[in-house]
Protein backbone atom coordinates (compact mmCIF):
# COMPACT_ATOMS: atom_id res chain seq x y z
CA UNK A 1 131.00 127.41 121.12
CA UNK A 2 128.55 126.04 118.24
CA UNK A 3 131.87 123.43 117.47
CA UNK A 4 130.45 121.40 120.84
CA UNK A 5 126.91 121.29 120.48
CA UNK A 6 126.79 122.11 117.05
CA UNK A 7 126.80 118.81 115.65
CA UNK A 8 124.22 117.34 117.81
CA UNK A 9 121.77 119.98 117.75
CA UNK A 10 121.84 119.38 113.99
CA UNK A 11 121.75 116.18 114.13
CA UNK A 12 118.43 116.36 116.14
CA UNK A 13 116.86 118.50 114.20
CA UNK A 14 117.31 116.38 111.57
CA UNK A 15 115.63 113.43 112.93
CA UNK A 16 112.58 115.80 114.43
CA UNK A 17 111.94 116.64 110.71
CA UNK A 18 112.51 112.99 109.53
CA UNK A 19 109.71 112.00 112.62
CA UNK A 20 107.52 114.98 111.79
CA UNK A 21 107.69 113.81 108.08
CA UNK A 22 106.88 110.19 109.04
CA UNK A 23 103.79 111.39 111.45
CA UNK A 24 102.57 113.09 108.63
CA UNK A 25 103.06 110.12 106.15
CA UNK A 26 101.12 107.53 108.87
CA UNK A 27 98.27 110.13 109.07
CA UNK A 28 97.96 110.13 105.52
CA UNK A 29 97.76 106.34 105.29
CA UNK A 30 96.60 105.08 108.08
CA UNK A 31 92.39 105.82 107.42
CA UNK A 32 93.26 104.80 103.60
CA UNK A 33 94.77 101.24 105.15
CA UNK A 34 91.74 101.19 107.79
CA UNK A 35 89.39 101.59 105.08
CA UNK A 36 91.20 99.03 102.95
CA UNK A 37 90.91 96.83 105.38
CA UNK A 38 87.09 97.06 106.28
CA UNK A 39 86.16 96.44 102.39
CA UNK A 40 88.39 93.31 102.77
CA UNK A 41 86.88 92.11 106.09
CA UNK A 42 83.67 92.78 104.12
CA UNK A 43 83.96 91.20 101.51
CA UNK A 44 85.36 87.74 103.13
CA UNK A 45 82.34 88.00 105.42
CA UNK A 46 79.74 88.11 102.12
CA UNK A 47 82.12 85.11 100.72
CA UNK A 48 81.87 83.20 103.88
CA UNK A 49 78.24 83.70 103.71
CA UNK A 50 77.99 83.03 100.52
CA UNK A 51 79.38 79.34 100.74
CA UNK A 52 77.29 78.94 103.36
CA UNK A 53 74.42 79.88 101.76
CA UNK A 54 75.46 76.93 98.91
CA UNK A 55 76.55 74.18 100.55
CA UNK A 56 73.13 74.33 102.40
CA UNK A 57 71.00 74.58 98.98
CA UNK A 58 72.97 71.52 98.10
CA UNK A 59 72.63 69.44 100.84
CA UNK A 60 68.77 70.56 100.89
CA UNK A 61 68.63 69.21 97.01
CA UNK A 62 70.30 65.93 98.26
């Protein structure tokens, strides 16, 4: 009996451990790549303003 459904109920058990395993991974990396991401957005924002910030005090010294 296990020769005919054997094989596939191994076969998806295998791939609910492989998608439990990669749920886990994204969970794990996800808030670190959110995070990541913020900082960046952050600091291109400051840089932005930054320029900004220049290119005015040099037009204002022209």
């Amino acid at each position: 009996m296990w020769q005919y459904f054997g094989p596939d109920f191994a076969f998806d058990v295998v791939k609910g451990v492989v998608a439990g395993i990669a749920s886990l991974a994204f969970q794990v990396v996800a808030p670190r790549t959110f995070r990541a991401a913020r900082q960046f957005r952050a600091r291109w924002v400051a840089r932005k303003y930054a320029r900004q910030a220049r290119r005015k005090a040099a037009k204002e010294e022209s």
